[in-house]
Protein backbone atom coordinates (compact mmCIF):
# COMPACT_ATOMS: atom_id res chain seq x y z
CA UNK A 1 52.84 121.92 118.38
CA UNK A 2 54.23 122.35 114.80
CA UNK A 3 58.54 122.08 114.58
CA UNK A 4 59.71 121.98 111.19
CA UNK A 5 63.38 121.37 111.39
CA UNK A 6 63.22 123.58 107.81
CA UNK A 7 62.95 126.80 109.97
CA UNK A 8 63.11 126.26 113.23
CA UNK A 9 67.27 126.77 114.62
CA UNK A 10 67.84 123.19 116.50
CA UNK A 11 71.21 122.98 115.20
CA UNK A 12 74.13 124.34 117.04
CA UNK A 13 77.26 125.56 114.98
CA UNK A 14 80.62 127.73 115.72
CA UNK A 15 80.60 130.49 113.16
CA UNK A 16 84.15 130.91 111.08
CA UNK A 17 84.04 134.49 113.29
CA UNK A 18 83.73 132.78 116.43
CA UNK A 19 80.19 132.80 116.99
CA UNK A 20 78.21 130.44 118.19
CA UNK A 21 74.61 129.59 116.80
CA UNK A 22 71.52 127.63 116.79
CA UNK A 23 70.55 127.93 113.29
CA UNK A 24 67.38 125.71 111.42
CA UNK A 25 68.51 122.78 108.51
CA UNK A 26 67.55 125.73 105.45
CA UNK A 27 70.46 127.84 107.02
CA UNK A 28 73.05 125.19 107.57
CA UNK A 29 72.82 124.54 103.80
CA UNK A 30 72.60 128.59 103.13
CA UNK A 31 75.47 129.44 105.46
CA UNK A 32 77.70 126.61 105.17
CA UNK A 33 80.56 128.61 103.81
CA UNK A 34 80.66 130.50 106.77
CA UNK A 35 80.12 127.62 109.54
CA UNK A 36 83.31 126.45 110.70
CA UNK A 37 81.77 123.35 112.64
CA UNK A 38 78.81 121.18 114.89
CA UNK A 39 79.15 122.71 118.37
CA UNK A 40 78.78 121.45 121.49
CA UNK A 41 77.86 118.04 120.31
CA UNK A 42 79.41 114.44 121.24
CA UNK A 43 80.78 112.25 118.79
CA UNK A 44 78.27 109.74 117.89
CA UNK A 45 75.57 113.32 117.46
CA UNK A 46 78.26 115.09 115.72
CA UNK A 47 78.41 112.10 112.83
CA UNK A 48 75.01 111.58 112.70
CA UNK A 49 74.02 115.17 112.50
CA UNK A 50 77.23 115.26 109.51
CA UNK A 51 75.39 112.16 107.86
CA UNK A 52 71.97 113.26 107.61
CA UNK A 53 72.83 116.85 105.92
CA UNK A 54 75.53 114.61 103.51
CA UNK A 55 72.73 112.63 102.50
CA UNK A 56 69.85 115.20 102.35
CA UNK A 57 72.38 117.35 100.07
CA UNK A 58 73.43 114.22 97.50
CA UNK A 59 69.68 113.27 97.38
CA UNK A 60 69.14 117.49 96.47
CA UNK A 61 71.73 117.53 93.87
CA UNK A 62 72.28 113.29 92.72
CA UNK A 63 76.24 113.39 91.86
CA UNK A 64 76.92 110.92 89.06
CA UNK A 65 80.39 111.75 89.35
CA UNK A 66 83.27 112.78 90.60
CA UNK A 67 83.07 115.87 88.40
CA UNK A 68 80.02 116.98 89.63
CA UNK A 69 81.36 117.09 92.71
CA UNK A 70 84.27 119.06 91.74
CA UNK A 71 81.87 121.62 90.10
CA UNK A 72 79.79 121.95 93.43
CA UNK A 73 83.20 122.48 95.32
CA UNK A 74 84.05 125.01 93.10
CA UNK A 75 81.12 126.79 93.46
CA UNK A 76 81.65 127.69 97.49
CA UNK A 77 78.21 127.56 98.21
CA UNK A 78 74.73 125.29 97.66
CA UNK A 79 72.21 126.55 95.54
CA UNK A 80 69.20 128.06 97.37
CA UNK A 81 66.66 127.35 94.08
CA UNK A 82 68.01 123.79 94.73
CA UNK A 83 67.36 123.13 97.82
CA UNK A 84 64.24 124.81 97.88
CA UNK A 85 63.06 123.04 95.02
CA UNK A 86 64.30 120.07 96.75
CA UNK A 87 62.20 120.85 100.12
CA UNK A 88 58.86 121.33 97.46
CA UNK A 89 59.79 117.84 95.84
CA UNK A 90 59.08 116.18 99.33
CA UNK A 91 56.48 118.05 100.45
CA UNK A 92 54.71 117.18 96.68
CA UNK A 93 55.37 113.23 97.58
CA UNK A 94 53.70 113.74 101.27
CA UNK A 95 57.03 114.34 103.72
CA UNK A 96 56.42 116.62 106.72
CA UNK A 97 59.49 118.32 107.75
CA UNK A 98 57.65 118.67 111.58
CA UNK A 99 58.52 116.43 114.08
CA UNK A 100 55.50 116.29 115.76
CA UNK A 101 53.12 116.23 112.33
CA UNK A 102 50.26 113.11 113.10
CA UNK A 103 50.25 111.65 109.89
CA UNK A 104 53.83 111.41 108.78
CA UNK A 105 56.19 112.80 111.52
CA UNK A 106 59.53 113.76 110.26
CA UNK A 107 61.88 110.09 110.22
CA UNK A 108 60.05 108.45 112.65
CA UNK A 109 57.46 105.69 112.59
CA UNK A 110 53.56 107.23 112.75
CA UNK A 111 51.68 105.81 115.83
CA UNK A 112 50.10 102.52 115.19
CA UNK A 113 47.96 100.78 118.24
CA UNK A 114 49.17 97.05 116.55
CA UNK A 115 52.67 98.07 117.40
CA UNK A 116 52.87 101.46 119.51
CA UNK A 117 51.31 99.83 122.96
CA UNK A 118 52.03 101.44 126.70
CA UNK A 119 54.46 99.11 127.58
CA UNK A 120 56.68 100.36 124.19
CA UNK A 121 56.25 104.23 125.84
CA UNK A 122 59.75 104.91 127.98
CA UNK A 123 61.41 108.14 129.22
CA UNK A 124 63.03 110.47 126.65
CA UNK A 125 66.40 109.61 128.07
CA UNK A 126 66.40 106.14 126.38
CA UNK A 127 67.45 108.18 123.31
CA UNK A 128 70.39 109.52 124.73
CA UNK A 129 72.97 107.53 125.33
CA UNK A 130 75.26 109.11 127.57
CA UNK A 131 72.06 109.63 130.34
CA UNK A 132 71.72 106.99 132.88
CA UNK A 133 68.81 104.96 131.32
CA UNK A 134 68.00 101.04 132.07
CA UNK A 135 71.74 99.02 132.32
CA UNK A 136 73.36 102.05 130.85
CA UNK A 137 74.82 103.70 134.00
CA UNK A 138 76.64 107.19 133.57
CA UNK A 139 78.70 109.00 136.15
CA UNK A 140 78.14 112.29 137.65
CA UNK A 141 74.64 112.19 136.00
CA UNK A 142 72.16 112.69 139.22
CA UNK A 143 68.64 111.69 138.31
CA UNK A 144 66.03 109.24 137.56
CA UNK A 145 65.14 108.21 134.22
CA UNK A 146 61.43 109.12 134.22
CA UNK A 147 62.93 112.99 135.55
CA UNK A 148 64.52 113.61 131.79
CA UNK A 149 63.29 116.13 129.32
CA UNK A 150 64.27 117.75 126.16
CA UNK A 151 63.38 120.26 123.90
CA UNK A 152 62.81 119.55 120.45
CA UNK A 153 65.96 120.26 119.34
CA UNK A 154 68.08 117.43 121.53
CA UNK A 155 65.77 115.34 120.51
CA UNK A 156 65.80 115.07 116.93
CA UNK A 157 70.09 115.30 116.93
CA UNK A 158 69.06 111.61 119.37
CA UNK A 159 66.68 110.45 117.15
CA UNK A 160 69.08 110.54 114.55
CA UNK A 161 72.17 108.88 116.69
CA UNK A 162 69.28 106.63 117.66
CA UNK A 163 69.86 105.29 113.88
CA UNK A 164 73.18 104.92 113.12
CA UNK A 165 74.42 104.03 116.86
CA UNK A 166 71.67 101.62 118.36
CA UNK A 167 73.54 97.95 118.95
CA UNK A 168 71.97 94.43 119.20
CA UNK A 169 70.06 93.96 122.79
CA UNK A 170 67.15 93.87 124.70
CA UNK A 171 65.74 97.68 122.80
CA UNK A 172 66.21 95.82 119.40
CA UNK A 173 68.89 94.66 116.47
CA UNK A 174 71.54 96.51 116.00
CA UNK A 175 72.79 98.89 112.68
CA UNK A 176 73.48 97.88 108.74
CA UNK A 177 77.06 96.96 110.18
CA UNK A 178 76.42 95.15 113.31
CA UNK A 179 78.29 97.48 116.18
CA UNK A 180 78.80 100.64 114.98
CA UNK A 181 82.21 100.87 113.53
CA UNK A 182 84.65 103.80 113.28
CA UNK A 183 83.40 106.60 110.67
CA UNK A 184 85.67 108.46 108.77
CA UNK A 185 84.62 112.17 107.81
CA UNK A 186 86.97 114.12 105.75
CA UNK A 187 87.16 117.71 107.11
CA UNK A 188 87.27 120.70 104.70
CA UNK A 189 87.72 124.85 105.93
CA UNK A 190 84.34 125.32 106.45
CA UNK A 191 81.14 123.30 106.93
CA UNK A 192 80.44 123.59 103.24
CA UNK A 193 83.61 122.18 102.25
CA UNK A 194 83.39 119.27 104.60
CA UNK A 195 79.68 118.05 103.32
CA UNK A 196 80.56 118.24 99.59
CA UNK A 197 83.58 116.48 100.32
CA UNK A 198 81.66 113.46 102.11
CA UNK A 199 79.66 113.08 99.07
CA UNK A 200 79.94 110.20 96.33
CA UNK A 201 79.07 109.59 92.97
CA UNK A 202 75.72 107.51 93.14
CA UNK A 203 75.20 104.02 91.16
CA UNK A 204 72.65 103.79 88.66
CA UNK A 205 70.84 101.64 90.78
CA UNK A 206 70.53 104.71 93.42
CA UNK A 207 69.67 107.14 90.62
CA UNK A 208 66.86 104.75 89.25
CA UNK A 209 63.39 105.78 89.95
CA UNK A 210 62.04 102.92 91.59
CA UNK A 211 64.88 103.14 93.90
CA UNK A 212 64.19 102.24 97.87
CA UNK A 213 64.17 106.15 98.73
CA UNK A 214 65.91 107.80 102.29
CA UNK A 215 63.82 107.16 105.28
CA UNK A 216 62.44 110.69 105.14
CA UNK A 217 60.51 110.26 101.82
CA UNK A 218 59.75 106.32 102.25
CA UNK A 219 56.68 104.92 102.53
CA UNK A 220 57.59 101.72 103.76
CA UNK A 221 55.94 100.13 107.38
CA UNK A 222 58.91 100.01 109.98
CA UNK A 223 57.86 96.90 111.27
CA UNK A 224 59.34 95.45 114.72
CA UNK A 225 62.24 92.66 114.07
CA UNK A 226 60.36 92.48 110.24
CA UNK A 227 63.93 90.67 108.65
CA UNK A 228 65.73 92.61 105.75
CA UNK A 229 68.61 90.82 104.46
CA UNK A 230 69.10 94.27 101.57
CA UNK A 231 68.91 97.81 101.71
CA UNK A 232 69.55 100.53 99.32
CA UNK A 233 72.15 103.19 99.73
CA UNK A 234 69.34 105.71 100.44
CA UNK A 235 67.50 103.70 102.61
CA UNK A 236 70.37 102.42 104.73
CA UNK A 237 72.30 105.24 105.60
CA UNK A 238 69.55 105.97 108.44
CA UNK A 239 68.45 102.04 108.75
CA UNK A 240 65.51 102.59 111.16
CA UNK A 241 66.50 98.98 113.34
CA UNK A 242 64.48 101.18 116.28
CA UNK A 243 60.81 102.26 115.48
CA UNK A 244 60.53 105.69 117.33
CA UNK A 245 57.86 108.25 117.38
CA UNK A 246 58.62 111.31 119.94
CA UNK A 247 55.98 112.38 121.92
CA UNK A 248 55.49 115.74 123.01
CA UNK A 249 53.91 117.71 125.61
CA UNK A 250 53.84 121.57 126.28
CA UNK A 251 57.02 122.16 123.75
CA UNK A 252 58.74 119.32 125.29
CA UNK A 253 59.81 115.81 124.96
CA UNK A 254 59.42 114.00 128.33
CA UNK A 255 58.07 110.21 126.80
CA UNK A 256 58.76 108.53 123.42
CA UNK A 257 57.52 105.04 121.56
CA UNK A 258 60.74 103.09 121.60
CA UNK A 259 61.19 99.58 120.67
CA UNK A 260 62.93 97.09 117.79
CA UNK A 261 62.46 98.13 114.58
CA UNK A 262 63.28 96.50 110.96
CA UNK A 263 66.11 93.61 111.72
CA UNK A 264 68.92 93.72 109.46
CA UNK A 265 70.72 90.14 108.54
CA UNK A 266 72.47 91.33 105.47
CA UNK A 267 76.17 92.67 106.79
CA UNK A 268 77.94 91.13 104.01
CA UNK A 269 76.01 93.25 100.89
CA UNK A 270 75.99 96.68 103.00
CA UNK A 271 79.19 98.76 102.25
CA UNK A 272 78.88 101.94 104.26
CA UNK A 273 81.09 104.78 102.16
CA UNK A 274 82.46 105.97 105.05
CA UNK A 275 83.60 103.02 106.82
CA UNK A 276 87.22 100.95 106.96
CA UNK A 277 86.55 97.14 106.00
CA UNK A 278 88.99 94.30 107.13
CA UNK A 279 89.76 90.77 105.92
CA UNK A 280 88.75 88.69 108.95
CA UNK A 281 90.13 84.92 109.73
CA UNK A 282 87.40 83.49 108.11
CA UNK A 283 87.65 85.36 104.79
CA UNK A 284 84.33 87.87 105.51
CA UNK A 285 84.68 91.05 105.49
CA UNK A 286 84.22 92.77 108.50
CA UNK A 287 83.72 96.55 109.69
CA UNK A 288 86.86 97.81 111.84
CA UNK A 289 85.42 98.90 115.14
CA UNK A 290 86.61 101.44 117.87
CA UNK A 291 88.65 100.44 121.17
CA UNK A 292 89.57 102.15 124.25
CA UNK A 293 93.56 102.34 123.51
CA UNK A 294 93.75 102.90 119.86
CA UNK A 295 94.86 106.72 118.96
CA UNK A 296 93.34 107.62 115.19
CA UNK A 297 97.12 108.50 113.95
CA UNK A 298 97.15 104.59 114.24
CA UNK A 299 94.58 103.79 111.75
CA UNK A 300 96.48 104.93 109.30
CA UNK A 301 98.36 101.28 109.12
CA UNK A 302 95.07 99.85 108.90
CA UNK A 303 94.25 102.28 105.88
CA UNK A 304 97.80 101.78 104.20
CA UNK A 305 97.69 97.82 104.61
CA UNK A 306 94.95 97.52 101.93
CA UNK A 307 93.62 100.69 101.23
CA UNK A 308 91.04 98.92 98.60
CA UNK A 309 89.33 98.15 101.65
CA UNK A 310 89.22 101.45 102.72
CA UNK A 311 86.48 103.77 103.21
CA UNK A 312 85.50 104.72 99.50
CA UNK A 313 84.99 108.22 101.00
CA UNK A 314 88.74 108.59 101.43
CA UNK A 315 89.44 106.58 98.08
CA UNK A 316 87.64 108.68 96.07
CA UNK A 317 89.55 111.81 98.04
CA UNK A 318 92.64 110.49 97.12
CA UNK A 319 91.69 110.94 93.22
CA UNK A 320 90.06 114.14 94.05
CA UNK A 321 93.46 115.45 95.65
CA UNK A 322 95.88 113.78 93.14
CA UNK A 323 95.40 117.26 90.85
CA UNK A 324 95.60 119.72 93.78
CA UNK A 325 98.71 121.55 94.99
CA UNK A 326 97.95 120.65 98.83
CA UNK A 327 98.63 116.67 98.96
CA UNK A 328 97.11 116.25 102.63
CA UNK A 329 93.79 116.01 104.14
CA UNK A 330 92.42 116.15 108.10
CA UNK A 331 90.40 112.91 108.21
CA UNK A 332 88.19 112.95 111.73
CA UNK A 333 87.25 110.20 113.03
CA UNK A 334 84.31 109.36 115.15
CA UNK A 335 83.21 105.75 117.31
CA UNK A 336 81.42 104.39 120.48
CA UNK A 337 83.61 101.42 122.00
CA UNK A 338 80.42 99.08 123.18
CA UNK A 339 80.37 96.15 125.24
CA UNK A 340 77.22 93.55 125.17
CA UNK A 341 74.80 96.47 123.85
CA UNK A 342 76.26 98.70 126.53
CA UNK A 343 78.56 102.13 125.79
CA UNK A 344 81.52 102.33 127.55
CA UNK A 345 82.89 105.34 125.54
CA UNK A 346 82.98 107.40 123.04
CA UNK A 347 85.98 108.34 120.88
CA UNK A 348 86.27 111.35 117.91
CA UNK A 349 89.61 112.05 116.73
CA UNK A 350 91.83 112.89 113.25
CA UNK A 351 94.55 111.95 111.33
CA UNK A 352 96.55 113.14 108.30
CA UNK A 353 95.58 111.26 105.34
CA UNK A 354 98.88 111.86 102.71
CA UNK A 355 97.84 111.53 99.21
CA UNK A 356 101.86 110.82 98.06
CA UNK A 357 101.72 107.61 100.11
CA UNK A 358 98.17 106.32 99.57
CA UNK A 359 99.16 106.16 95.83
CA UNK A 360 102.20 104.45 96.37
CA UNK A 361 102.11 100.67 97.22
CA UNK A 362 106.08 100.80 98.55
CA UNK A 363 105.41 103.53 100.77
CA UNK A 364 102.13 102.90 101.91
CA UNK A 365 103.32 99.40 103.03
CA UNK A 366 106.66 101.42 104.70
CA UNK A 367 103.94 103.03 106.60
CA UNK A 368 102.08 100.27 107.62
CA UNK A 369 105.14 98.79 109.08
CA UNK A 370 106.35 101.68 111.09
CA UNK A 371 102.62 101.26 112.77
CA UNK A 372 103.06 97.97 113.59
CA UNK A 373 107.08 98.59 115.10
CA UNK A 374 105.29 101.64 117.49
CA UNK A 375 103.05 98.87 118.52
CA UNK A 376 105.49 96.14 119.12
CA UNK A 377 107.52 98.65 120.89
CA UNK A 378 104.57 99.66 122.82
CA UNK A 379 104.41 95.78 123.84
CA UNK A 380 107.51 95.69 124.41
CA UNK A 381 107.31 98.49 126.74
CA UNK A 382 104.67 97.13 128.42
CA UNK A 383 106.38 94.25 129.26
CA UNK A 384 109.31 95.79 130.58
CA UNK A 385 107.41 97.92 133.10
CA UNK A 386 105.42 94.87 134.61
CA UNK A 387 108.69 93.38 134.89
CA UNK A 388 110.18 96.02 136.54
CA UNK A 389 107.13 95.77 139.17
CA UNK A 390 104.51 93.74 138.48
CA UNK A 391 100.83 94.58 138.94
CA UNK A 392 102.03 98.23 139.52
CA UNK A 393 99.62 101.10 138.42
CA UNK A 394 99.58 103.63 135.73
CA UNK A 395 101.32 101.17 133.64
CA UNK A 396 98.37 101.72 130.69
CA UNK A 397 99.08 105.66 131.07
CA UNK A 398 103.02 105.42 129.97
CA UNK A 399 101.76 103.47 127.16
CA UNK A 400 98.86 105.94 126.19
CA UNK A 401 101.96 108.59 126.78
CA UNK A 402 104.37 107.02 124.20
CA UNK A 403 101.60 107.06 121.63
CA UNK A 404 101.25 110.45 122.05
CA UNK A 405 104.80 110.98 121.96
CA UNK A 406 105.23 108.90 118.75
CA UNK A 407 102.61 110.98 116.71
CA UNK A 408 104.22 113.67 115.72
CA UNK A 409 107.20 112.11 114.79
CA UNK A 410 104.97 109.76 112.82
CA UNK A 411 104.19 112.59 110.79
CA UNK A 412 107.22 113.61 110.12
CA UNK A 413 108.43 110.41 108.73
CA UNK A 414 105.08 110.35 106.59
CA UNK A 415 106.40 113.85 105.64
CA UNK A 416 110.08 112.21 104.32
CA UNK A 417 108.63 108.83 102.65
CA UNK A 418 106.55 111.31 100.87
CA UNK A 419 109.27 112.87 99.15
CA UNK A 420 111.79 110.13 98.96
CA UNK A 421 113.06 109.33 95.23
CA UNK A 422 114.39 105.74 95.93
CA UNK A 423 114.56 103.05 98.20
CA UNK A 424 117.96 103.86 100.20
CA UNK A 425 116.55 107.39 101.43
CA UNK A 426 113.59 105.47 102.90
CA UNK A 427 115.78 103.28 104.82
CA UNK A 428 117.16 106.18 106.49
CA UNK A 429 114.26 107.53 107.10
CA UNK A 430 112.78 104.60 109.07
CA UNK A 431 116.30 103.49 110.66
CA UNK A 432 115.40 107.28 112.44
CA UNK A 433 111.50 106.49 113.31
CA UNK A 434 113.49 103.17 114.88
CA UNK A 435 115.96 104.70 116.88
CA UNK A 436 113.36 107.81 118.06
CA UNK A 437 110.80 104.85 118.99
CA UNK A 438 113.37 103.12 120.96
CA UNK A 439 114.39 107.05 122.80
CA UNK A 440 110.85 107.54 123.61
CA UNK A 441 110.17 104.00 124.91
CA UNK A 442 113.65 104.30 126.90
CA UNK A 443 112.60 107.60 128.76
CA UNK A 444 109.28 106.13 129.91
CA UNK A 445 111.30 103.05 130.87
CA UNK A 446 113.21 105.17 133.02
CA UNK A 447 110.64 107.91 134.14
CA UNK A 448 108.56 104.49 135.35
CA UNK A 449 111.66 103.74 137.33
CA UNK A 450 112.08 106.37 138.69
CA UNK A 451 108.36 107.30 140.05
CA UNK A 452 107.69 104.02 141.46
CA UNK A 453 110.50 102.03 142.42
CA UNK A 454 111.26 102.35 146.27
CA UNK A 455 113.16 99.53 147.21
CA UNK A 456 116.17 98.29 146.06
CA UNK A 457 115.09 94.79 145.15
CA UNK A 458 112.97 96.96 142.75
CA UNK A 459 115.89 99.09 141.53
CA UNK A 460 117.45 96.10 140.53
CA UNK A 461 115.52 94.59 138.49
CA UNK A 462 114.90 97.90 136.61
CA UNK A 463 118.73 97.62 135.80
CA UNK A 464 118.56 94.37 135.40
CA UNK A 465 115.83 94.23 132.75
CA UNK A 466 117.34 96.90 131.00
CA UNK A 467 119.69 94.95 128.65
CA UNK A 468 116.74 92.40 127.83
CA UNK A 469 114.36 95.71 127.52
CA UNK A 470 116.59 97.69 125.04
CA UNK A 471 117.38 93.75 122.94
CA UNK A 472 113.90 93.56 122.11
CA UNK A 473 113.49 97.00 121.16
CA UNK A 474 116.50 96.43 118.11
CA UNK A 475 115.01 92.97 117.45
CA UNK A 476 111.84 94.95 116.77
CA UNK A 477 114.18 97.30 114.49
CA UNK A 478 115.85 94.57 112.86
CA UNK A 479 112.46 93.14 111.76
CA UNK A 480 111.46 96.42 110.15
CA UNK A 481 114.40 96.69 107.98
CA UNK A 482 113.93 92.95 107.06
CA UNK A 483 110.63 94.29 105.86
């Protein structure tokens, strides 16, 4: 069976008229204007898919600069004769764009009898994550492991996630970054917008021509736990840490070759473009990772605290969007909260990325700090309900709640700081995020009370603890003006 991903529609997209669509890899790239997103796909799929048609497209067109990528957004659309000639460059260096091809199938390791032995064949739902397969137990999800099958299509969107998602266990290493960390994928109007935008200017080390090419158009052995300690930027951005080779069977994928593949012991000199870096105790720098009770609005202190270390996707945005009229971006997010090789969940979300305030070292920092007095009121919060009854449920929902409840007003004061002209109308404007924090943690306070307390030992020490509950909240206060 012959499926060259060139032609053949595996990719599903919603149209910008509301359509939906499988449509091959040559038609994303020809109809990108008029794709308004990835549909139907989870969020670990939905980066990877966004990742390997970012880096198919900068290897295509090689952006020096910044420029060149402002000439390619002003053009609205990709270049047919470009891509094309693109697809004939591969083909001329020996790529097969078919999945199933014997000799060199499409990003995936060709079968080797040293490495590729029965006990390395498993069931096709070891690729997907989010199917019950081995210790990774998924509700609602009734059958057995050796029962899965997918078409071609599902299977190359897991073969990629395969890449960029796998973690450290008993299948193999784990990524370039150790546990995969949060991505952050600016989002244009349309699909094209959104690609062009992800793309960076390469280094002359990635435009040499001895360069460690992308996994598609390497020739290099994917050898089980082989050590790398360095990558190239090319060669990296789909790491193959598994060694996989599909295996298919009247147009399906029931069985694949699945086991370790290159190991990766080089964190510190990988710096993924699209990926938020922290300082940690030790002085290494460290990938921030997802978490089950962190909202994306609330990244945004991360960003502001040191936005050097931020992702240089959203650096470079900022300089893009310093000459346009509009001085905000949609930034989505996307992350897999794992726990000893296992996934527990997977998180996609957005935020508002203000140009105004990333440029600004006062404001940013102002920022920063009205994140941090949400969370110590959230803590504070927190406390006050287990006071009120301790060990009582729900308690993690009313804190979930009032960080819903504090996001739009978040925005709003991201709206004023952006616009302030001096220091005293920024103190107003966060003496307000202060006193609407407190209001919001106050009514959950009280709705709390009010749903669960039932006796009237527990009614009063809801009164009780309200003069200690509403002191901490204007300590908190107090400390953000100090700052």
């Amino acid at each position: 069976m012959d499926y060259d991903i060139r032609y053949e529609p595996w990719l599903p997209v919603l149209m910008r008229d509301g359509s939906h669509q499988n449509i091959s890899l040559a038609e994303a790239f020809s109809q990108a204007p008029d794709i308004e997103k990835f549909d139907g796909l989870n969020p670990m799929e939905a980066f990877s898919v966004h990742r390997f048609l970012v880096l198919m497209i900068m290897d295509a067109y090689r952006p020096e600069t910044i420029e060149d990528i402002l000439d390619l957004l002003e053009n609205q659309n990709f270049d047919d004769e470009i891509i094309q000639a693109y697809f004939t460059l591969c083909q001329n260096e020996g790529v097969s764009f078919d999945l199933f091809d014997v000799k060199h199938p499409f990003m995936q390791a060709p079968y080797d009898a040293a490495y590729d032995t029965k006990v390395h064949l498993k069931s096709v739902a070891v690729l997907d994550y989010t199917l019950p397969s081995g210790n990774n137990p998924v509700h609602f999800v009734h059958q057995f492991e050796n029962e899965s099958v997918m078409n071609p299509d599902k299977a190359f969107i897991e073969l990629l996630t395969n890449l960029i998602f796998c973690t450290s266990g008993l299948q193999g290493p784990s990524g370039v970054y150790g546990a995969p960390p949060v991505f952050f994928v600016p989002q244009g109007k349309n699909l094209f917008e959104t690609l062009v935008l992800s793309m960076t200017p390469l280094h002359d080390d990635d435009l040499a021509e001895d360069a460690e090419k992308t996994l598609w158009r390497s020739e290099k052995r994917i050898i089980p736990k082989k050590v790398v300690t360095q990558t190239s930027f090319w060669y990296g951005m789909f790491f193959p840490s598994r060694r996989i080779l599909l295996q298919e069977e009247k147009r399906k994928v029931c069985q694949v070759y699945y086991q370790a593949g290159l190991n990766f012991e080089g964190y510190e000199s990988w710096h993924d473009p699209y990926v938020l870096y922290e300082w940690d105790k030790k002085g290494k720098r460290s990938s921030l990772k997802p978490s089950l009770d962190t909202e994306a609005w609330r990244h945004i202190g991360t960003l502001m605290a040191d936005f050097s270390l931020a992702p240089i996707i959203l650096q470079q945005l900022v300089d893009i969007l310093e000459e346009y009229p509009d001085k905000k971006i949609q930034i989505m997010t996307f992350g897999a909260v794992t726990n000893q090789a296992s996934y527990e969940y997977l998180r996609q979300g957005s935020l508002q990325l203000d140009v105004r305030i990333a440029k600004d070292y006062c404001k940013s920092q102002l920022i920063c700090h009205a994140v941090e007095q949400a969370q110590l009121d959230a803590e504070v919060l927190s406390n006050g309900l287990q006071d009120m009854i301790e060990d009582a449920p729900g308690i993690s929902s009313y804190i979930c709640r009032f960080y819903a409840l504090c996001e739009a007003p978040f925005y709003k004061l991201s709206d004023s700081l952006a616009i302030a002209e001096n220091g005293d109308e920024c103190c107003r404007n966060l003496k307000k995020w202060s006193l609407t924090l407190r209001h919001i943690a106050g009514q959950l306070y009280d709705d709390f009370g009010n749903a669960f307390c039932r006796t009237s030992e527990q009614l009063f020490k809801k009164e009780a603890g309200k003069k200690s509950f509403y002191g901490e909240l204007k300590k908190n206060a107090k400390w953000s003006e100090a700052k």
